[in-house]
Structures are given as C-alpha cells and as structure tokens.
N, C-alpha and C. Protein backbone atom coordinates (compact mmCIF):
# COMPACT_ATOMS: atom_id res chain seq x y z
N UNK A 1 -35.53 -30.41 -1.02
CA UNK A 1 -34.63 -29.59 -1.80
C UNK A 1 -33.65 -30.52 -2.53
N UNK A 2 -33.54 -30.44 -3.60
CA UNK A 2 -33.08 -31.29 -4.69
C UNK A 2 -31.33 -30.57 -5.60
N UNK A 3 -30.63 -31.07 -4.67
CA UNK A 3 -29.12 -30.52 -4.76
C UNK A 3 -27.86 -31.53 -5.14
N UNK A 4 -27.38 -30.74 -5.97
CA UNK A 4 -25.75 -31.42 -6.31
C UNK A 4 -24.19 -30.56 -6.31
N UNK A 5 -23.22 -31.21 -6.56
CA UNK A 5 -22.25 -30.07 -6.53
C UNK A 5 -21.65 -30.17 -7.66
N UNK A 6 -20.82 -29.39 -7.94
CA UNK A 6 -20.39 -29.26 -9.35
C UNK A 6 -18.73 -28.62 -9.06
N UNK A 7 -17.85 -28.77 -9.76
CA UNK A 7 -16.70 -28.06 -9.66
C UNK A 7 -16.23 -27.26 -10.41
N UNK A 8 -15.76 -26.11 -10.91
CA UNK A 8 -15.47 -25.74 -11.70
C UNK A 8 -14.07 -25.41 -12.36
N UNK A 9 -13.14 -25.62 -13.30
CA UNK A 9 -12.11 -25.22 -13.27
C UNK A 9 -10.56 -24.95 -12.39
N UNK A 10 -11.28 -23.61 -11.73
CA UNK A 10 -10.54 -22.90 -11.08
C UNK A 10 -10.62 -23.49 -9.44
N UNK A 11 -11.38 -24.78 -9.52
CA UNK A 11 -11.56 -25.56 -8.02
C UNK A 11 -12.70 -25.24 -7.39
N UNK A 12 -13.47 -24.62 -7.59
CA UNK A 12 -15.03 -23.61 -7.31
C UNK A 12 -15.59 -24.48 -6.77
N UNK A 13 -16.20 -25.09 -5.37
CA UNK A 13 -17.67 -25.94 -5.62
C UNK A 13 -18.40 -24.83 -5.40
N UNK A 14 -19.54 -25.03 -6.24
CA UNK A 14 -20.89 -24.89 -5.95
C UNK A 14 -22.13 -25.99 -5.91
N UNK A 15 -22.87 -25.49 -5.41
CA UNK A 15 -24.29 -26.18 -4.96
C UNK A 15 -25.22 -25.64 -5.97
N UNK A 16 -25.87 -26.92 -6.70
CA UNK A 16 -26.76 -26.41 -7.52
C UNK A 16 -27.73 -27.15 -7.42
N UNK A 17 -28.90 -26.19 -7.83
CA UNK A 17 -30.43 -26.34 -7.00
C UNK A 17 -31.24 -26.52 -8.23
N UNK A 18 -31.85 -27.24 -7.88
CA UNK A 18 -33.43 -27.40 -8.98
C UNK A 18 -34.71 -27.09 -8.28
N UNK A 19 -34.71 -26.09 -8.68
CA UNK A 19 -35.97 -25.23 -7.93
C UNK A 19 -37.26 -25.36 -8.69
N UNK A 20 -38.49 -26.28 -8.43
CA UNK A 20 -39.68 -26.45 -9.32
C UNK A 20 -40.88 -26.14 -8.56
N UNK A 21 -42.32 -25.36 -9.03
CA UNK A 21 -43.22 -25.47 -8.86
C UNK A 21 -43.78 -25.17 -7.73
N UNK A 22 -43.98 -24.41 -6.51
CA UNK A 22 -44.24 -24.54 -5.25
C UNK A 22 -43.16 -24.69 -4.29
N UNK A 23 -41.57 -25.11 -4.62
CA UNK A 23 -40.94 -24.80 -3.71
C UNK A 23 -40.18 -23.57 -3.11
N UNK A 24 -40.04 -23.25 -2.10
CA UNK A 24 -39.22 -21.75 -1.18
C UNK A 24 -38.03 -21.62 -1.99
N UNK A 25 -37.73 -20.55 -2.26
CA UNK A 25 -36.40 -19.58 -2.29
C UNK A 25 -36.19 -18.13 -1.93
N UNK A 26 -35.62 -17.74 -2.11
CA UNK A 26 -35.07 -16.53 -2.13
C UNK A 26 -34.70 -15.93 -0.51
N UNK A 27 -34.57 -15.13 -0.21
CA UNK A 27 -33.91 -14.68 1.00
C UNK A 27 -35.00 -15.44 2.26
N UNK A 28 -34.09 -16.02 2.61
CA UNK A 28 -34.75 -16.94 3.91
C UNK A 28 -35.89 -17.93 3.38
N UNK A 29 -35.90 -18.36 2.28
CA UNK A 29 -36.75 -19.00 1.59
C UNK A 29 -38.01 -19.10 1.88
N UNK A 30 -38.43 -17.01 1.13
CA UNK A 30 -39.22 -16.91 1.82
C UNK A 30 -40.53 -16.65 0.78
N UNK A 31 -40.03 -16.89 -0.27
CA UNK A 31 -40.77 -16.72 -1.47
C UNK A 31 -40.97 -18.15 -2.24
N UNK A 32 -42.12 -18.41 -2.96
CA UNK A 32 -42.88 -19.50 -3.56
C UNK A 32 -42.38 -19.44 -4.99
N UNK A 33 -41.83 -20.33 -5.38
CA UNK A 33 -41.56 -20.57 -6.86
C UNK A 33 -42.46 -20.69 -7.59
N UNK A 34 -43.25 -20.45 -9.16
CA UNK A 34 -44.23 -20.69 -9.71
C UNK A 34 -43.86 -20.59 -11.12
N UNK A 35 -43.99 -21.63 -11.93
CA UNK A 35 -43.52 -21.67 -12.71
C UNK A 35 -42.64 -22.61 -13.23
N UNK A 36 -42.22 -22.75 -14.50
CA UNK A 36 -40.89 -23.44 -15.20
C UNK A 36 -39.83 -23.62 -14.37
N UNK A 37 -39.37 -25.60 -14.01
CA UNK A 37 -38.37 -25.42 -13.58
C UNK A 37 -36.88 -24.63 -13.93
N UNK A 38 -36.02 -23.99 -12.37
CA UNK A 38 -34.71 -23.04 -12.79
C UNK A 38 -34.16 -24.01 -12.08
N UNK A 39 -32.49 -24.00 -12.38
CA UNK A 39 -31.58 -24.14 -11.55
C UNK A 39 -30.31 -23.03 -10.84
N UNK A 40 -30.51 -22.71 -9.52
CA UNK A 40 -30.20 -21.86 -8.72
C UNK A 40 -28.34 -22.59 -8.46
N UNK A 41 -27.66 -21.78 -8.56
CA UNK A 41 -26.11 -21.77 -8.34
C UNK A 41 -25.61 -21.04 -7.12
N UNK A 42 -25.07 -21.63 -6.05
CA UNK A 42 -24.57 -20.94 -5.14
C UNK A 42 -22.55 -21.12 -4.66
N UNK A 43 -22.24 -20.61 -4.56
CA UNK A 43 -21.14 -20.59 -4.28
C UNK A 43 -20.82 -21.05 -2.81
N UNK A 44 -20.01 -22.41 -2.60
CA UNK A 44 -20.00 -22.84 -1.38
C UNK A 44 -19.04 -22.32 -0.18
N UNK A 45 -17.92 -21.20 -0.53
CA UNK A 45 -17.19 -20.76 0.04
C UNK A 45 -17.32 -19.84 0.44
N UNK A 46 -18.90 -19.35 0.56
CA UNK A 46 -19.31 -18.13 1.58
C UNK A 46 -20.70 -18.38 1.89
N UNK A 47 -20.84 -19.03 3.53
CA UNK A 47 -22.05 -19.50 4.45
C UNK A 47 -23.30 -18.13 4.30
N UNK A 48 -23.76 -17.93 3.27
CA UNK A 48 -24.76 -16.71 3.51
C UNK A 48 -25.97 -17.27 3.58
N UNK A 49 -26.33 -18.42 2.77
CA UNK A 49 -27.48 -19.18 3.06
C UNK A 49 -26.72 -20.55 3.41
N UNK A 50 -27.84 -21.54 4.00
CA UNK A 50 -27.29 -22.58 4.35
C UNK A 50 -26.43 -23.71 2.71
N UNK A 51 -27.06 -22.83 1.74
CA UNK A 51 -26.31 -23.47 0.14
C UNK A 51 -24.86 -23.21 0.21
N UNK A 52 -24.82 -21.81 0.75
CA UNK A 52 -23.56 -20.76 0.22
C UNK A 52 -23.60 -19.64 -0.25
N UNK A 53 -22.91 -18.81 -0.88
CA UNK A 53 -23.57 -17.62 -1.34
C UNK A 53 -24.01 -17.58 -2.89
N UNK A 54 -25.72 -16.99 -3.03
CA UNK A 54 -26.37 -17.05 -4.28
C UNK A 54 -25.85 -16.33 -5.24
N UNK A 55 -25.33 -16.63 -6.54
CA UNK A 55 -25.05 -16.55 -7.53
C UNK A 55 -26.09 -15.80 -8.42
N UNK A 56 -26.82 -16.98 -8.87
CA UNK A 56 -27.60 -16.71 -10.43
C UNK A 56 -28.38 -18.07 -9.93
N UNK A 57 -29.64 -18.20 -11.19
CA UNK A 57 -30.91 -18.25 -11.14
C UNK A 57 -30.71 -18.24 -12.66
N UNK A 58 -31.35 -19.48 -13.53
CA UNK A 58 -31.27 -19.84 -14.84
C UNK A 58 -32.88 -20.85 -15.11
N UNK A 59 -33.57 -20.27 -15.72
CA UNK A 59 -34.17 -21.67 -16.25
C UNK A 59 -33.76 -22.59 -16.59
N UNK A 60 -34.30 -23.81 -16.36
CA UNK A 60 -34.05 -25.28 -17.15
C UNK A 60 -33.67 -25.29 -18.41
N UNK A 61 -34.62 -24.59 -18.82
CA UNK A 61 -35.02 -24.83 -20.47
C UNK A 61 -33.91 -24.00 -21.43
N UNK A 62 -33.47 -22.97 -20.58
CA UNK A 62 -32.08 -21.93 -20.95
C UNK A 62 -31.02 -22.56 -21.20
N UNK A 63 -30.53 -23.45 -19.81
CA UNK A 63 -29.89 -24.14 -19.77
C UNK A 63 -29.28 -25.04 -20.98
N UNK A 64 -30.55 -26.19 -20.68
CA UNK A 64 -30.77 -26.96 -21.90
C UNK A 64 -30.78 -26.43 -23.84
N UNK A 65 -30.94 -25.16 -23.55
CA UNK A 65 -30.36 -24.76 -25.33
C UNK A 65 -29.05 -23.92 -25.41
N UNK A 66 -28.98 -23.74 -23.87
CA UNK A 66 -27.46 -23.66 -24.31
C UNK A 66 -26.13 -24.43 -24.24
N UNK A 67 -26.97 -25.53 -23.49
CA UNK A 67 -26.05 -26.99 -24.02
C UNK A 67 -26.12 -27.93 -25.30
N UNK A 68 -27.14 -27.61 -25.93
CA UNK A 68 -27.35 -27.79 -27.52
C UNK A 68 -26.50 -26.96 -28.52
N UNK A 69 -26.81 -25.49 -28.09
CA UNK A 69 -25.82 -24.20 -28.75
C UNK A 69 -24.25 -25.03 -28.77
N UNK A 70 -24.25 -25.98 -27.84
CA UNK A 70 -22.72 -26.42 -27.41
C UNK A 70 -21.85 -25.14 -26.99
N UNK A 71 -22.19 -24.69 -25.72
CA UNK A 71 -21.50 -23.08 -25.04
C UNK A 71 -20.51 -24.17 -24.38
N UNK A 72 -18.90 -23.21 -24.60
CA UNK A 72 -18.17 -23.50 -23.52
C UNK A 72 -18.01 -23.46 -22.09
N UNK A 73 -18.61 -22.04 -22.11
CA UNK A 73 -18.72 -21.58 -20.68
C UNK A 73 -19.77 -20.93 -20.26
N UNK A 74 -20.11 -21.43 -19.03
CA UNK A 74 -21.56 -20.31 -18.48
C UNK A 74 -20.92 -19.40 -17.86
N UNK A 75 -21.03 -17.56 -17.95
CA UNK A 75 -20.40 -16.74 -17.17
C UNK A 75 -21.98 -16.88 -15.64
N UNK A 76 -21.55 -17.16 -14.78
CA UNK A 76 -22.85 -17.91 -13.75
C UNK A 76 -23.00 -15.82 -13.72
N UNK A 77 -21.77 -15.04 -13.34
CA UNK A 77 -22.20 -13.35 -12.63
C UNK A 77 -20.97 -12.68 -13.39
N UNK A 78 -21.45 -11.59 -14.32
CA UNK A 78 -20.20 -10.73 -15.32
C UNK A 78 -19.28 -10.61 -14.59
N UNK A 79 -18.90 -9.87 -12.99
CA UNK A 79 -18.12 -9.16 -12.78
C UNK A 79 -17.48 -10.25 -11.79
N UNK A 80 -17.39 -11.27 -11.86
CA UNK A 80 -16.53 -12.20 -11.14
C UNK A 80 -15.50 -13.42 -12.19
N UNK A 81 -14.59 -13.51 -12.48
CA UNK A 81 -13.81 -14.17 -13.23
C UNK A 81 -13.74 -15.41 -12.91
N UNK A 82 -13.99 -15.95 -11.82
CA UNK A 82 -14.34 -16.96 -11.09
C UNK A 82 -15.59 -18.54 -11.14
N UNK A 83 -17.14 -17.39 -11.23
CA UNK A 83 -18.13 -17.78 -11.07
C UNK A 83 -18.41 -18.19 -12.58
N UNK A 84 -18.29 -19.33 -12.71
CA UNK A 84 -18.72 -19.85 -14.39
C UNK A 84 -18.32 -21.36 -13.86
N UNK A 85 -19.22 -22.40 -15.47
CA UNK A 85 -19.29 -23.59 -15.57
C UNK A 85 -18.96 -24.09 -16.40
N UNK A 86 -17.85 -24.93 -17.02
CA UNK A 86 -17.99 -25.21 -18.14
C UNK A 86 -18.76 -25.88 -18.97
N UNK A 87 -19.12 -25.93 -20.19
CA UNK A 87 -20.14 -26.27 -20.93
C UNK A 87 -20.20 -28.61 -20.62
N UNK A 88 -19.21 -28.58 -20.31
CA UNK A 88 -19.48 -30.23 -19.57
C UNK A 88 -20.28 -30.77 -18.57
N UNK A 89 -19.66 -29.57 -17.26
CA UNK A 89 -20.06 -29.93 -16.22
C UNK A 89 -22.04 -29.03 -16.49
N UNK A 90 -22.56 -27.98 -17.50
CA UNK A 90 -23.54 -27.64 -17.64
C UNK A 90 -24.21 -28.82 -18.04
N UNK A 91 -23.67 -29.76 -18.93
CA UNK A 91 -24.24 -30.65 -19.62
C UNK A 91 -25.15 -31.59 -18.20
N UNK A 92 -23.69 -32.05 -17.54
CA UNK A 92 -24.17 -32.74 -16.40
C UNK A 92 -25.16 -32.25 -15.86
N UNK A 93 -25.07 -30.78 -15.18
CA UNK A 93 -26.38 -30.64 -14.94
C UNK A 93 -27.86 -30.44 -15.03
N UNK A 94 -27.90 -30.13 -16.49
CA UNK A 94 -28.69 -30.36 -17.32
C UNK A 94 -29.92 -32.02 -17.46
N UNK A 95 -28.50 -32.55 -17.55
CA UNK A 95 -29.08 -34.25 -17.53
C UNK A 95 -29.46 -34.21 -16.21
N UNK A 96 -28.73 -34.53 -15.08
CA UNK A 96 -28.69 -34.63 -13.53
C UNK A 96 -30.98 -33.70 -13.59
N UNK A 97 -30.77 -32.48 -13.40
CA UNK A 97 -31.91 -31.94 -13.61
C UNK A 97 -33.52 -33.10 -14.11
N UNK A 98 -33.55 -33.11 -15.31
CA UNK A 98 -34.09 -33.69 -16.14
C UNK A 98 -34.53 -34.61 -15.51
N UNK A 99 -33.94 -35.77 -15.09
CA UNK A 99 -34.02 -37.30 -14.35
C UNK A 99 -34.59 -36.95 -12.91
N UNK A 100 -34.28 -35.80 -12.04
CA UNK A 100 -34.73 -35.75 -11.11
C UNK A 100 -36.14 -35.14 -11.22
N UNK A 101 -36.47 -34.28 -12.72
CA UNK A 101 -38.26 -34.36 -13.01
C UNK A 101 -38.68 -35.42 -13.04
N UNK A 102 -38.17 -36.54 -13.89
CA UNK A 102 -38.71 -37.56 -14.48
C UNK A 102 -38.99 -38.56 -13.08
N UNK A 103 -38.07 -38.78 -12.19
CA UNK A 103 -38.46 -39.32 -11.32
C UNK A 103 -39.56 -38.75 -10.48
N UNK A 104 -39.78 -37.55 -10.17
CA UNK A 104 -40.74 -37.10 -9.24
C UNK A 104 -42.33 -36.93 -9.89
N UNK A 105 -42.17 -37.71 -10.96
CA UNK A 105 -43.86 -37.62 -11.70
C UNK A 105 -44.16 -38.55 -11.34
C-alpha cells in the first residue's frame, strides 16, 4: 500500500493512497481495484479504517488535469468546509503519484 500525508490549510492531515490495478479497497479491503490508477483521501482524525476516515476516491488522470486547469482548491466532500486540498499540495501529489508508477514498472 503506497501512502503519503498531506496537510491542508486548516491543519487537516490526511493519508493519501494510490490505489492501482489489482490492489484491495473499500470496506475492509474487500474489493479488487481494476483499472486506471485513483488516489483515495482519508482523513486521519477519525480511526474508521486503519488510513482514517474515507473521504473521496479521484482518478489519477482527474487529478492531473486539474492541476494543469491550475485549480486552487480540491473540495475532497461538498458538505464539509474542512475536507479540501490546495491546488499545491494537489500538485505534490500528483507528482509524488506519478514517480511511484514509474518506479514500480
């Protein structure tokens, strides 16, 4: 499992996941990923999975044009004022992402 943390603003960590190809997620990681790498966002200040509590679920590739778009902010879930990234720390993970494909080929 291929993880980093990120901070946001308002002091937020979260744990963010690069979820590719054959690896477990979802409740008790109990489901098979297939498909285009995503990166999964969890909020570290509530133990619901061993990440924290799950957020949102983004493709790579989403990601990556909306750090081109040059977005300030990712809203990560509408109804929380909280849960967002700014378009820097997206950048980072964006790159961060990328390098950890490139290495695993």
């Amino acid at each position: 499992m291929t993880t980093i943390q990120v901070k946001n603003g308002d002091g937020i960590v979260f744990n963010v996941r690069l979820l590719t190809d054959g690896e477990k997620y979802g409740r008790n990681f109990a489901l098979t990923h297939e498909g285009k790498p995503v990166i999964e966002f969890y909020d570290t200040r509530y133990a619901h999975t061993p990440l924290g509590q799950f957020v949102s679920r983004y493709l790579l590739e989403t990601l990556s044009e909306a750090c081109y778009d040059g977005i300030g902010v990712l809203l990560l879930e509408g109804n929380s004022k909280t849960w967002y990234i700014e378009g820097d720390s997206l950048q980072d993970i964006v790159d961060w992402a990328y390098n950890e494909l490139i290495q695993s080929m």
